[in-house]
N, C-alpha and C. Protein backbone atom coordinates (compact mmCIF):
# COMPACT_ATOMS: atom_id res chain seq x y z
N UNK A 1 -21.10 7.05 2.85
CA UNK A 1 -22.43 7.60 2.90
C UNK A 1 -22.39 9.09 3.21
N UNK A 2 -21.33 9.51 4.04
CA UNK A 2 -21.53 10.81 4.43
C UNK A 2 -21.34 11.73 3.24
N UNK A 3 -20.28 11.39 2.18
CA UNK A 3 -19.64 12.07 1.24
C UNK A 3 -20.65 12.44 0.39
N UNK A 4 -21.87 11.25 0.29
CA UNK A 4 -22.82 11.27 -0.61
C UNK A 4 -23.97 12.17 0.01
N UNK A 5 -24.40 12.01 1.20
CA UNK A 5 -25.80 13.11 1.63
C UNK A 5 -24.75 14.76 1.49
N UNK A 6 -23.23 14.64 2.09
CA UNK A 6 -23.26 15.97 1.47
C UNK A 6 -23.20 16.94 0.13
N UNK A 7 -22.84 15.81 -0.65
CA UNK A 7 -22.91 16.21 -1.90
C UNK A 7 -24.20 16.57 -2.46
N UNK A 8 -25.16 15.62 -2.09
CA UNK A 8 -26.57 15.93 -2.42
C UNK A 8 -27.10 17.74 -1.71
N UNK A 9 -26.80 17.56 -0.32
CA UNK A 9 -27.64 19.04 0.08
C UNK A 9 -26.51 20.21 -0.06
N UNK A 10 -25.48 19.89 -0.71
CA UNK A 10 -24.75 21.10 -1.01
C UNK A 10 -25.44 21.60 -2.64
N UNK A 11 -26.07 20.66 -3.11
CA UNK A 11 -26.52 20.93 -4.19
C UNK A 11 -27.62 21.66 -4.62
N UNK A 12 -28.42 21.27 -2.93
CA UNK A 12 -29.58 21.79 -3.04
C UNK A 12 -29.83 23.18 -2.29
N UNK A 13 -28.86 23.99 -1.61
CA UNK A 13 -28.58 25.01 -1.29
C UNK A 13 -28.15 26.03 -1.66
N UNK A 14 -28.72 27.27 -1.14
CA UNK A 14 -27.99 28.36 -1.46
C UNK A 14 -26.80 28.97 -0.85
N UNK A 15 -26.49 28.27 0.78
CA UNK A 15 -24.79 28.25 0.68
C UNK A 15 -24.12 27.25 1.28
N UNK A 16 -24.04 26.62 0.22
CA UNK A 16 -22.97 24.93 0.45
C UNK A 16 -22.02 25.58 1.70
N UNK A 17 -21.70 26.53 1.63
CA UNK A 17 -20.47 26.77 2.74
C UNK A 17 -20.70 26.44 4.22
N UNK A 18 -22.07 26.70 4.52
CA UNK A 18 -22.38 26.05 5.45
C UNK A 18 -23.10 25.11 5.69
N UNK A 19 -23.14 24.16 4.85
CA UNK A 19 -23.22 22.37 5.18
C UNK A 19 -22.53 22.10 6.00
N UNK A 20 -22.83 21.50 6.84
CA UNK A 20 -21.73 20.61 7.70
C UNK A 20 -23.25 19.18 7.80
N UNK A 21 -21.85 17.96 7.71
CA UNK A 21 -22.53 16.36 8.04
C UNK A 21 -21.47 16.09 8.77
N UNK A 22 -22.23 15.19 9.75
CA UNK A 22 -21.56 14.63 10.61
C UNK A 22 -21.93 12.88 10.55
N UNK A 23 -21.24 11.99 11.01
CA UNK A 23 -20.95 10.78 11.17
C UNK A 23 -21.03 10.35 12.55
N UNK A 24 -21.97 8.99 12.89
CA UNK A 24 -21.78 8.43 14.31
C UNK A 24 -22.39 7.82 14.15
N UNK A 25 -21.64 6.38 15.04
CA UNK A 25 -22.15 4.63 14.92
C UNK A 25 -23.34 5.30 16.38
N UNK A 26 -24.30 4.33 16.67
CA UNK A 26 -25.42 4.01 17.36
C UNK A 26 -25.80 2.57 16.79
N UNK A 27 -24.62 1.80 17.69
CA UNK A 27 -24.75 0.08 17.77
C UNK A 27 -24.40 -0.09 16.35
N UNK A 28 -25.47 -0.66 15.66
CA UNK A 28 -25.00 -1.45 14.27
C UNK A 28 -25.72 -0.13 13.27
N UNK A 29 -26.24 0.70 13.96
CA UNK A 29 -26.55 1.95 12.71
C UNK A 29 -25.86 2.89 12.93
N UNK A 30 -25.73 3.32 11.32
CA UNK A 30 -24.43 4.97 11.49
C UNK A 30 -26.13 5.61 11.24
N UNK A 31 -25.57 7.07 11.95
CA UNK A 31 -26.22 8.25 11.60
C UNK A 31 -25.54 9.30 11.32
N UNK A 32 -26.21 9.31 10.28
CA UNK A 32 -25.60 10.78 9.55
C UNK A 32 -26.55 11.88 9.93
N UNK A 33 -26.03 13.07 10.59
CA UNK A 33 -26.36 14.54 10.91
C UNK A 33 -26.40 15.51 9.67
N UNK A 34 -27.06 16.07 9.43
CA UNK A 34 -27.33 17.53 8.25
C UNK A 34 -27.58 18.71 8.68
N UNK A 35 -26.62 19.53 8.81
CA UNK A 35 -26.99 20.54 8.97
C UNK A 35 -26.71 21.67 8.30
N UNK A 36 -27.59 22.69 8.02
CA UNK A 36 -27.54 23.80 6.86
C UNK A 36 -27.58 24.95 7.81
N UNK A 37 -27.67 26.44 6.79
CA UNK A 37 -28.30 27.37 7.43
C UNK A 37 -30.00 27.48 8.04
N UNK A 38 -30.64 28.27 8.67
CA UNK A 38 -31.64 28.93 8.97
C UNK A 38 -32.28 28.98 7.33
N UNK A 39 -32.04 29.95 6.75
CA UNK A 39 -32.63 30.28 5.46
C UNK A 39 -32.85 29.04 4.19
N UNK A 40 -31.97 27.76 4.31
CA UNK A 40 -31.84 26.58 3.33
C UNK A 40 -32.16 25.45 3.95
N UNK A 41 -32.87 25.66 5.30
CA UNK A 41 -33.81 24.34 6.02
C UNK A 41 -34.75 23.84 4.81
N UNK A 42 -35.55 24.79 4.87
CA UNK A 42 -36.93 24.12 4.01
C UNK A 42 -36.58 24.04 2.19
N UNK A 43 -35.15 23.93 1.87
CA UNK A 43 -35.06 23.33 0.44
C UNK A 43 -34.41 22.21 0.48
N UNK A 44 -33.72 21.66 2.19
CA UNK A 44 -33.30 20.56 2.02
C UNK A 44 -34.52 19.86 2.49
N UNK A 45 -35.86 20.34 3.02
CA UNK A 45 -36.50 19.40 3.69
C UNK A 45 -37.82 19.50 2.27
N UNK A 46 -37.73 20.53 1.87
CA UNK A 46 -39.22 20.08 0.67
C UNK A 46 -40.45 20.61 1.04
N UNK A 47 -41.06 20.33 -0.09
CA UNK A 47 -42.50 20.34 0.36
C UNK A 47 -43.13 18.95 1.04
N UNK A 48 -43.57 19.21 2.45
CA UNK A 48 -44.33 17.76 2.92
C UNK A 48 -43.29 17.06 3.14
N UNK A 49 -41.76 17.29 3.04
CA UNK A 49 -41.15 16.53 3.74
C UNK A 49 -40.24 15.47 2.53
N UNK A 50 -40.61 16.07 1.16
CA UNK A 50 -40.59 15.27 -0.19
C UNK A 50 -39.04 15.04 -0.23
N UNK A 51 -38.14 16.09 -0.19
CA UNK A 51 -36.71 16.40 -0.37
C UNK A 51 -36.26 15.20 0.45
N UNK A 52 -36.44 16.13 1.95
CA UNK A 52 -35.77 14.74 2.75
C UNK A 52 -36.18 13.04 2.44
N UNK A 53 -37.21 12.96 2.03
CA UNK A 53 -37.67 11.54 2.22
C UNK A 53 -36.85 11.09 0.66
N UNK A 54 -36.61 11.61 -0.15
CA UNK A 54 -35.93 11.15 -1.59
C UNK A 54 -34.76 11.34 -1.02
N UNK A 55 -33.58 12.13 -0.16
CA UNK A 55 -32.52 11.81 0.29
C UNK A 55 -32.22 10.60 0.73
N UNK A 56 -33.26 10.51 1.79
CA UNK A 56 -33.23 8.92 2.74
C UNK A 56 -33.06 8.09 1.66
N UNK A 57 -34.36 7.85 0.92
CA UNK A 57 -34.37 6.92 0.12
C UNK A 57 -32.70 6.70 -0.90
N UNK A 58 -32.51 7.53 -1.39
CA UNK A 58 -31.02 7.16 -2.02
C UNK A 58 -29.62 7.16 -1.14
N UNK A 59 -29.50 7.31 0.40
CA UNK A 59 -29.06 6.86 1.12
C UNK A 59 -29.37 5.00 1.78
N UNK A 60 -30.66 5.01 1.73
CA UNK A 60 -31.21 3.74 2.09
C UNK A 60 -30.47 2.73 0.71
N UNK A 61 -30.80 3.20 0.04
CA UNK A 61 -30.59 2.02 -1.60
C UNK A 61 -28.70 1.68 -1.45
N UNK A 62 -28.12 2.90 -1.30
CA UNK A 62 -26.64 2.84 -1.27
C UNK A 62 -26.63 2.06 0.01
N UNK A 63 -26.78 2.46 0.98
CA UNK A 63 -26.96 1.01 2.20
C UNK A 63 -26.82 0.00 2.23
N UNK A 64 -28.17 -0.37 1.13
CA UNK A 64 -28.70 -1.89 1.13
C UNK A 64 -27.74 -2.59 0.58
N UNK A 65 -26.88 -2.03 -0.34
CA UNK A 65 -25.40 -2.20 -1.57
C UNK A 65 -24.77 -2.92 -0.33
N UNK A 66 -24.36 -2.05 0.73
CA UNK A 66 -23.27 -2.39 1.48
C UNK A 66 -23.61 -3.36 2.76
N UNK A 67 -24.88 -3.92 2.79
CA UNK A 67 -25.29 -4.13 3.80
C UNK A 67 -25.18 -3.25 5.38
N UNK A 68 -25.40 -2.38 5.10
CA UNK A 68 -25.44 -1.20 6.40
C UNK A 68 -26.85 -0.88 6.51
N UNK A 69 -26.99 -0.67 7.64
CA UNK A 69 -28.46 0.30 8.27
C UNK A 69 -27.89 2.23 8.48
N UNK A 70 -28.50 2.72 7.49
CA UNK A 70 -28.05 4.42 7.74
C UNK A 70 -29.50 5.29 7.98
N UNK A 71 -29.25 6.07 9.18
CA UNK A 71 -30.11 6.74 9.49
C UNK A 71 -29.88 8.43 9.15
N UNK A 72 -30.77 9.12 8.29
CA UNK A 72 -30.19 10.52 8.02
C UNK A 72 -30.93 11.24 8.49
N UNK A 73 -30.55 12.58 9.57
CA UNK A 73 -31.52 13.53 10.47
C UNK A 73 -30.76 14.30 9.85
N UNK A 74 -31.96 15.55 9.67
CA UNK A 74 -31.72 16.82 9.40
C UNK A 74 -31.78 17.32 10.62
N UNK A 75 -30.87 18.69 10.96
CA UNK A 75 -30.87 19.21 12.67
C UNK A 75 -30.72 20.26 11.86
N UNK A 76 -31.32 21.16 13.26
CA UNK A 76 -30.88 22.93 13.43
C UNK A 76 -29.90 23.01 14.20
């Protein structure tokens, strides 16, 4: 899962170089961390929140494949 949200917001940025995702169990859910620059917050997050919520969603679907619960936060 991680390989996949970063592939997605390196895509959607203007500098992949500073993507960093991070990985961590919380009980029976992984969470995946996103973090970008200052300046490429609001193209991974969208308008209204649209970006992120179509990330989740194709994180959620790859999930459901594996039977996993994945939680994806965007951080500063």
């Amino acid at each position: 899962m991680k390989e996949l949200v970063e592939v997605i917001a390196k895509a959607l940025v203007d500098d992949p170089d500073s993507v960093v995702v991070s990985e961590r169990q919380d009980g029976r859910t992984t969470v995946i961390e996103v973090r970008v620059a200052d300046g490429d917050m609001g193209k991974v997050i969208g308008k209204q929140g649209r970006i992120a919520k179509a990330i989740r969603s194709v994180v959620k679907a790859a999930a459901a494949k594996e039977d996993k619960r994945v939680v994806v936060d965007i951080v500063q």
